[in-house]
Protein backbone atom coordinates (compact mmCIF):
# COMPACT_ATOMS: atom_id res chain seq x y z
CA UNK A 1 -7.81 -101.83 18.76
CA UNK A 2 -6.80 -100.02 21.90
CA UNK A 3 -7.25 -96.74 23.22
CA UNK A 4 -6.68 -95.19 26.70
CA UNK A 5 -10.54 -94.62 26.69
CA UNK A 6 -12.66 -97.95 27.57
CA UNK A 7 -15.60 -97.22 26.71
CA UNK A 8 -18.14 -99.30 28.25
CA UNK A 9 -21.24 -101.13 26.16
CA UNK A 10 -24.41 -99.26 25.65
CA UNK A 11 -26.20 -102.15 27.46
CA UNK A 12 -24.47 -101.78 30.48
CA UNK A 13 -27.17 -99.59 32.29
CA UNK A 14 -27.24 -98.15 35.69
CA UNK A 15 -25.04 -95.45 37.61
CA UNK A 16 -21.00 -96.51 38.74
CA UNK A 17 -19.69 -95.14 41.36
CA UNK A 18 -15.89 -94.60 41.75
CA UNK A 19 -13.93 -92.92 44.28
CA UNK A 20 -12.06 -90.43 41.74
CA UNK A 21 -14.19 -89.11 38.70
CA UNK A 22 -13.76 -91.11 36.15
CA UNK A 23 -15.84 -89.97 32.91
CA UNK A 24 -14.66 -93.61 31.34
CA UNK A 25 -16.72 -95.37 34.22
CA UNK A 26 -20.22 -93.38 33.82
CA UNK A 27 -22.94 -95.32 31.39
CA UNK A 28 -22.25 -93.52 28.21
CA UNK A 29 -24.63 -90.62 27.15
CA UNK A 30 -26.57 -90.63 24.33
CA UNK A 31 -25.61 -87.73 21.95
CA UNK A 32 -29.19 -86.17 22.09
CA UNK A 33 -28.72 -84.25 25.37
CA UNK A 34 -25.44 -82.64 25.09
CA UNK A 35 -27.49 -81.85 20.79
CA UNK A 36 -30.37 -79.95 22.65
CA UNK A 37 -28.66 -77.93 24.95
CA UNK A 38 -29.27 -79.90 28.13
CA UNK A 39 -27.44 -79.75 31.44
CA UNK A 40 -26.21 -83.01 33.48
CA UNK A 41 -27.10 -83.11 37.16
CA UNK A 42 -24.36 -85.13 38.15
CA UNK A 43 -25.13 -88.45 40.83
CA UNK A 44 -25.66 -87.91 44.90
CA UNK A 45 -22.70 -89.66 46.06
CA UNK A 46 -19.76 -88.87 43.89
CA UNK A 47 -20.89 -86.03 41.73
CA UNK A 48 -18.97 -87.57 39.16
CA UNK A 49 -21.34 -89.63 36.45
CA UNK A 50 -24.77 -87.81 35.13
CA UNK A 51 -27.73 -89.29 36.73
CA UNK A 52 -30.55 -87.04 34.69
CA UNK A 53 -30.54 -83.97 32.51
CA UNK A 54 -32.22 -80.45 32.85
CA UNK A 55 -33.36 -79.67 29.40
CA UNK A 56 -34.71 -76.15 27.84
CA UNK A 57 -38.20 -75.95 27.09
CA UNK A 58 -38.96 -76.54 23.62
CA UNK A 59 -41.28 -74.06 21.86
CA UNK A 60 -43.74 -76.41 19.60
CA UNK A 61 -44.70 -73.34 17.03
CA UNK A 62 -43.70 -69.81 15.90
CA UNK A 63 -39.75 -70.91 14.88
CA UNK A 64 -37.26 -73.56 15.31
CA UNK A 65 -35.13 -75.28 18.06
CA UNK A 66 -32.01 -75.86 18.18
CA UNK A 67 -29.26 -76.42 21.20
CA UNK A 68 -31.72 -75.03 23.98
CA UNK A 69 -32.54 -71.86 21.63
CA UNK A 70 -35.52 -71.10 20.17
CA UNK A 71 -34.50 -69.22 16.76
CA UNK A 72 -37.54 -67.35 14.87
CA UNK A 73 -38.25 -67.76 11.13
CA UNK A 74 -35.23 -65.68 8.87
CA UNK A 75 -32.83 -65.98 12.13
CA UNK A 76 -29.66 -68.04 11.51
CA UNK A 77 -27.72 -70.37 13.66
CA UNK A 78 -24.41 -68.56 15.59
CA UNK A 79 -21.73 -70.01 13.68
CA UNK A 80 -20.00 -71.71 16.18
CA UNK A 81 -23.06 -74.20 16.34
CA UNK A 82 -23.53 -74.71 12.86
CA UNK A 83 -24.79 -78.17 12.50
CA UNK A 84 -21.64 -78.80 9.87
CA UNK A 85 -18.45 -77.89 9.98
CA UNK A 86 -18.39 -76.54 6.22
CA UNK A 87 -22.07 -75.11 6.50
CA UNK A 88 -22.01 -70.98 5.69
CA UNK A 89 -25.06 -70.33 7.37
CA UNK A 90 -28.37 -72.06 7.96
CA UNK A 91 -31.21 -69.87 8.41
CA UNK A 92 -34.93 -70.99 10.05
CA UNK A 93 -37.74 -71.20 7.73
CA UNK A 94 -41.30 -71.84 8.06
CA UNK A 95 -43.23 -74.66 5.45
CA UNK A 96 -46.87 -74.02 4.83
CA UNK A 97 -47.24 -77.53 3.22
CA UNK A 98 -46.61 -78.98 6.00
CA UNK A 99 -47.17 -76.33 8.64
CA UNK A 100 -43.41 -76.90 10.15
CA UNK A 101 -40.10 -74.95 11.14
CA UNK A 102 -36.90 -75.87 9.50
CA UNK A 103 -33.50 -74.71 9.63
CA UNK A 104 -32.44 -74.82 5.51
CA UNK A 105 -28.87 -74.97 5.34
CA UNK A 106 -25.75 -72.98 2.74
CA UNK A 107 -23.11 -74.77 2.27
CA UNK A 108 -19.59 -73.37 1.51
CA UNK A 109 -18.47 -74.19 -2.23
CA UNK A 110 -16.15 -77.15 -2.54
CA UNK A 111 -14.21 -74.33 -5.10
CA UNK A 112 -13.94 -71.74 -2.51
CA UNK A 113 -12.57 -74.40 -0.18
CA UNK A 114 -9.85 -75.76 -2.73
CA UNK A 115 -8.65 -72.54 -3.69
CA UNK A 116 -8.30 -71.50 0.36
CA UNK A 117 -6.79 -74.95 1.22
CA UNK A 118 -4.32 -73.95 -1.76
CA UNK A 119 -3.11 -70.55 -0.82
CA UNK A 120 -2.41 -71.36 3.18
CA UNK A 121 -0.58 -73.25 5.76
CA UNK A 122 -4.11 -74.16 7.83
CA UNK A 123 -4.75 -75.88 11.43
CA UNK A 124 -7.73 -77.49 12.03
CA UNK A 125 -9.62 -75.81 15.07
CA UNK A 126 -12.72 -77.75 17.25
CA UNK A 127 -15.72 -76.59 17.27
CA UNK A 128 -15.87 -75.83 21.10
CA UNK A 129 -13.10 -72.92 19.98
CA UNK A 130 -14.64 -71.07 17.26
CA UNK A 131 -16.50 -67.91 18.11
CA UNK A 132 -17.94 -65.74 15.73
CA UNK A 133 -15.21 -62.92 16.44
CA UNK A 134 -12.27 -64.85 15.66
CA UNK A 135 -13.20 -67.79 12.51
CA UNK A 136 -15.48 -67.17 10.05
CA UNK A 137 -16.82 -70.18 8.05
CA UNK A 138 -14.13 -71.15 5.77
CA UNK A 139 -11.59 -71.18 8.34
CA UNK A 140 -14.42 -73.30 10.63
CA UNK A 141 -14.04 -75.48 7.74
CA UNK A 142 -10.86 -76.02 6.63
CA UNK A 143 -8.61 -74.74 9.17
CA UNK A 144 -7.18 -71.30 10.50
CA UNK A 145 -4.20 -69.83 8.27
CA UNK A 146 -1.00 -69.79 9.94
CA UNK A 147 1.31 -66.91 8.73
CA UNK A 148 3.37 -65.97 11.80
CA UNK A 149 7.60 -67.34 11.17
CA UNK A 150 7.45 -69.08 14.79
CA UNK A 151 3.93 -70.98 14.30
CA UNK A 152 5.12 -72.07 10.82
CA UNK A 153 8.24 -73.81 12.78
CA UNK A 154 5.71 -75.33 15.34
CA UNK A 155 3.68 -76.52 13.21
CA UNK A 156 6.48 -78.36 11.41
CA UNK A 157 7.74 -79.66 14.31
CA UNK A 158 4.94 -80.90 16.45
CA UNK A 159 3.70 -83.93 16.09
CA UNK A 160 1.40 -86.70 17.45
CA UNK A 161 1.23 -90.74 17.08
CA UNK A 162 -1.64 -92.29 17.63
CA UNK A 163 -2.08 -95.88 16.74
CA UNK A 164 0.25 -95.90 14.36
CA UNK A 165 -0.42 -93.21 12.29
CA UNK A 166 1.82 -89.85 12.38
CA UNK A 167 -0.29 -86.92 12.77
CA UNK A 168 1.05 -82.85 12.06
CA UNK A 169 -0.25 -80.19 14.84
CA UNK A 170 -3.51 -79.16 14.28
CA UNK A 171 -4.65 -82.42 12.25
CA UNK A 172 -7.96 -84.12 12.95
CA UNK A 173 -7.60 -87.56 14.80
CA UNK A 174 -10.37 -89.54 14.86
CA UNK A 175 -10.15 -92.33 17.52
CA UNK A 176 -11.72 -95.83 16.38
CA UNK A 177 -15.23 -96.92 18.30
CA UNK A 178 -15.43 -93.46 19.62
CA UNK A 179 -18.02 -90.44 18.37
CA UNK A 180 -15.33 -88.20 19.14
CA UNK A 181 -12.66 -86.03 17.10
CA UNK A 182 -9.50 -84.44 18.25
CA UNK A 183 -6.75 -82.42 16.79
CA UNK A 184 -3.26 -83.05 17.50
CA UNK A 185 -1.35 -81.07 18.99
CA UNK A 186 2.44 -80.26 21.51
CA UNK A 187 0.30 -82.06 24.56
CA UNK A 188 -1.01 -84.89 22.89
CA UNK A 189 2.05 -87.76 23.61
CA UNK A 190 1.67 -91.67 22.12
CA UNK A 191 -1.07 -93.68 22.66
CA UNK A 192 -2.02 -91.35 25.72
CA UNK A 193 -4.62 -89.81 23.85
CA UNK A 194 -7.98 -89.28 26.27
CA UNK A 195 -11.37 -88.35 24.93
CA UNK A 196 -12.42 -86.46 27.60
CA UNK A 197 -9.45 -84.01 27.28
CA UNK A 198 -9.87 -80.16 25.82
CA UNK A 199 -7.94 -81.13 22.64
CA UNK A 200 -11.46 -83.41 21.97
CA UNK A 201 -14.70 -82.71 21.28
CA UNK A 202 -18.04 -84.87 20.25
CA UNK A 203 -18.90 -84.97 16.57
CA UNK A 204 -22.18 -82.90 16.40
CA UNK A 205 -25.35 -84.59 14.96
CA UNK A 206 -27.39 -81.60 13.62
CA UNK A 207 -30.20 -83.13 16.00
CA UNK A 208 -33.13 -80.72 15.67
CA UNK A 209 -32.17 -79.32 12.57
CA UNK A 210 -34.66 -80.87 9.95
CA UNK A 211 -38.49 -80.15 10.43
CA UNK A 212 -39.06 -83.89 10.91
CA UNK A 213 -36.72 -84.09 13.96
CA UNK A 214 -38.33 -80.87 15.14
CA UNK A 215 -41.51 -82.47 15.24
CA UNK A 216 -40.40 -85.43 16.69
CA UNK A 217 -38.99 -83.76 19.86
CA UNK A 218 -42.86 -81.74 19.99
CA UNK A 219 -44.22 -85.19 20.18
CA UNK A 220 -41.91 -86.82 22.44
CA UNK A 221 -40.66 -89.64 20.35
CA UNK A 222 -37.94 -91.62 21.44
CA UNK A 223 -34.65 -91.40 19.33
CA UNK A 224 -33.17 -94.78 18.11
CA UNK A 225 -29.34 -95.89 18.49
CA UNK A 226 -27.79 -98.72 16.21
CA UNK A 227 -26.56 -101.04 19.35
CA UNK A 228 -24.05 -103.11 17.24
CA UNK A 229 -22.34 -99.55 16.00
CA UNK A 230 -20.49 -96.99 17.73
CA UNK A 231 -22.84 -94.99 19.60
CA UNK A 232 -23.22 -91.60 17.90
CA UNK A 233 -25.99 -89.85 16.30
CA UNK A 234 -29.64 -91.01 16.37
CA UNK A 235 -30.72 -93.67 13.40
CA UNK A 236 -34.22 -93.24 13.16
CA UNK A 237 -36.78 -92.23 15.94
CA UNK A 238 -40.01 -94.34 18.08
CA UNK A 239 -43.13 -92.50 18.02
CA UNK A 240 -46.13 -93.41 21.01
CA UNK A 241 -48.71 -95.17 20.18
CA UNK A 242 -52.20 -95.90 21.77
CA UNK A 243 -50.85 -99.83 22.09
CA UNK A 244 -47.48 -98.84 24.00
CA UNK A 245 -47.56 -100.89 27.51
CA UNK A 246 -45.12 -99.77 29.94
CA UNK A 247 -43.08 -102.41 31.83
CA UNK A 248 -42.23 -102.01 35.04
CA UNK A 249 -38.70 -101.86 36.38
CA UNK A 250 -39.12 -102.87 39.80
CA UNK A 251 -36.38 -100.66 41.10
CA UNK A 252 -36.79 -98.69 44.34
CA UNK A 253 -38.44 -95.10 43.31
CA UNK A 254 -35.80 -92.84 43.81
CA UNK A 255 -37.05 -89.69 45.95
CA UNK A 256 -35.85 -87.12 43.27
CA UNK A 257 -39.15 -86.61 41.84
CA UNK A 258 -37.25 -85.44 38.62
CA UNK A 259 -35.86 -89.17 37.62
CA UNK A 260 -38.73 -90.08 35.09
CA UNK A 261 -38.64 -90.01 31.35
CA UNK A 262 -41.33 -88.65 29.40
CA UNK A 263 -42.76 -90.73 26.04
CA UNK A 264 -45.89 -88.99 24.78
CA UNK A 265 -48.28 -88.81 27.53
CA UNK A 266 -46.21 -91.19 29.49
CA UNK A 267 -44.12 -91.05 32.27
CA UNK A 268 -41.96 -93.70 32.56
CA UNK A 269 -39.52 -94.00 36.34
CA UNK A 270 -35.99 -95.37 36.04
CA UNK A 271 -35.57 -98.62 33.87
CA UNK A 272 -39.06 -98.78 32.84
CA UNK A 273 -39.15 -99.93 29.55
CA UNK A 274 -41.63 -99.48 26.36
CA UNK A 275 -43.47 -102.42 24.91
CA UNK A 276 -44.61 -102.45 21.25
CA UNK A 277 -47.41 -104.80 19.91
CA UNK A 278 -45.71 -105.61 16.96
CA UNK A 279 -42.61 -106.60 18.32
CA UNK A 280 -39.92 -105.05 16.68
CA UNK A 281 -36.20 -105.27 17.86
CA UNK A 282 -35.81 -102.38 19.63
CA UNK A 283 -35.17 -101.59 23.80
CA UNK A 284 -36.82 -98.42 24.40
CA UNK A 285 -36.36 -97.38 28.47
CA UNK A 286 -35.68 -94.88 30.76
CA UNK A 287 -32.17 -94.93 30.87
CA UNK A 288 -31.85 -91.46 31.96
CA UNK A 289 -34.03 -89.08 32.47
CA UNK A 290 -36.20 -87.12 31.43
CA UNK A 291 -36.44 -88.57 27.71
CA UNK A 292 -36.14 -92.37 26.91
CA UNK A 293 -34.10 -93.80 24.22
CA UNK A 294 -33.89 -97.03 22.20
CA UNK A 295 -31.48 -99.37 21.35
CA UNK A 296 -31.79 -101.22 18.01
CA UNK A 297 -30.90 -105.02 17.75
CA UNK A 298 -31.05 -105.08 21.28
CA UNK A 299 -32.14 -108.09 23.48
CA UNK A 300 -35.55 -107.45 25.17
C-alpha cells in the first residue's frame, strides 16, 4: 500500500545526504529518543538528517523519569504528556519491595467517556496541541466539543480521503507501516498526506513509565525493536553482561568526540556492534548515538 511517505528499512544504516531536507531520506529514529526528551544534533553537511542525540541526565534514585524530567514521588505527569491519551493522571510512586520509582497510572472511566462522546459534536486534537489551559483529560481523550454554528458547518463539510477511506475533520487517520497518527483536516488533500506535517504526530510509547523500564535506562540496557514490524515502540530490552564482546566497525572515528553509544560500562563508536555468547537473534549497535539499540530477527 502506498503512501507519499517512503519510509526506508530499519536495516538501512548510515547518514543520507540530500541537497533539500528531506525527513523521508534520514535512517529512521528509533522512538526512544524523541520518549526521553532528547534533542537531535542534526549532520555537518546538510543539517538536515540527525546524526546523534543530546539526552537529559537521568536521576537513578529519589523519583521517576520521564521525557527529560525528573518528577519526585506524589508529583504527576503535565497532562499534555500523559503516557495515554485516555489516562486522568498518573502520579510517581516509590516501591519498597523492590526499592524502585514508578509512575502508577488513573485511567478515565469508559462510562464517563460514553456519556461525553454522547452529549457532543467532538474533534479529535494531537497530542503536540493540548496544554493544560485549554483540554482537560476527557477532551484529550475523546475529542474537543464543538458548539460554535460556523465550526458545526466545517466540520460537516470538511473532509479528507486517504487510501480509500473517507475521513470527517478532526478524525484520527492512521497511515499503514507508519508509527504515526494524524487527524484530518481542510489542508489535508488525497493521497497527499505527509507524516512529517503539523497535522501528524508520533504515537507515544509511555517509555520510562513502568519501574522496570526505569531501571533499565539506570543500567544502560539496550531497547529491542521487532525488525519484521513497523518500527514503533520498544519490544523488550538487552541488558550487559560480563560476556558481551564488542565488534569493531572499522569505520573512520569521526572527530566529534560525542558519536559513541554507551551499553553498561561500554562505549561503543559508530557501527560497533554487541556480541552475545549465546547467540540469540538480535543486532545490537551503535546506530546513533549515545545509546545503542537492537533489532530483533535481524541478520548478524
Amino acid at each position: 500500500m502506498k503512501t507519499a511517505v517512503t519510509l526506508l528499512a530499519f536495516s538501512i544504516i548510515g547518514f543520507n545526504y540530500v541537497n533539500a531536507c528531506d525527513k523521508t531520506s534520514c535512517t529512521p529514529t528509533p522512538a526512544h529518543y524523541d520518549e526521553l526528551g532528547c534533542e537531535p544534533v542534526l549532520d555537518d553537511d546538510e543539517m538536515c538528517c540527525p546524526k546523534r542525540y543530546e539526552c537529559p541526565e537521568r536521576s537513578e534514585n529519589g523519583g521517576c523519569n520521564y521525557r527529560g524530567k525528573l518528577y519526585k514521588v506524589g508529583e504527576s505527569i503535565s497532562e499534555q504528556f500523559l503516557p495515554k491519551r485516555c489516562d486522568a493522571e498518573c502520579t510517581c510512586e516509590h516501591w519498597n519491595d523492590d526499592n524502585t520509582y514508578k509512575f502508577v497510572c488513573r485511567g478515565i472511566p469508559k462510562s464517563d467517556i460514553n456519556d461525553y462522546e454522547i452529549e457532543n459534536k467532538l474533534v479529535r486534537v494531537l497530542d503536540k496541541y493540548i496544554t493544560e489551559e485549554t483540554h482537560d483529560p476527557i477532551e484529550r481523550c475523546a475529542g474537543f466539543p464543538v458548539t460554535d454554528a460556523d465550526e458545526l458547518a466545517t466540520l460537516k463539510k470538511t473532509k479528507c480521503t486517504f487510501e480509500g477511506v473517507v475521513y470527517k475533520k478532526g478524525d484520527k487517520i492512521q497511515p499503514d507501516g507508519t508509527c504515526y497518527e494524524c487527524i484530518c483536516d481542510e489542508r489535508i488533500k488525497s493521497h497527499d498526506l505527509d507524516i512529517y506535517s503539523p497535522q501528524c504526530q508520533r504515537k507515544q510509547c509511555g517509555l520510562g513509565v513502568s519501574g522496570e523500564e526505569h531501571d533499565y535506562l539506570n543500567r544502560g540496557c539496550a531497547p529491542v525493536y521487532d525488525k519484521t514490524a513497523t518500527i514503533c515502540c520498544p519490544i523488550e530490552w538487552r541488558c550487559p553482561t560480563p560476556t558481551d564482546v564488542i565488534k569493531k566497525s572499522g569505520i573512520p572515528l569521526s572527530s566529534d568526540r560525542k558519536m559513541k553509544c554507551q551499553f553498561g560500562e561500554k562505549s561503543l563508536n559508530l557501527l560497533d556492534q554487541v556480541l552475545y555468547e549465546d547467540g540469540d537473534k538480535l543486532n545490537c549497535k551503535c546506530y546513533i548515538p549515545p545509546m545503542v539499540h537492537c533489532l530483533k530477527n535481524a541478520v548478524v
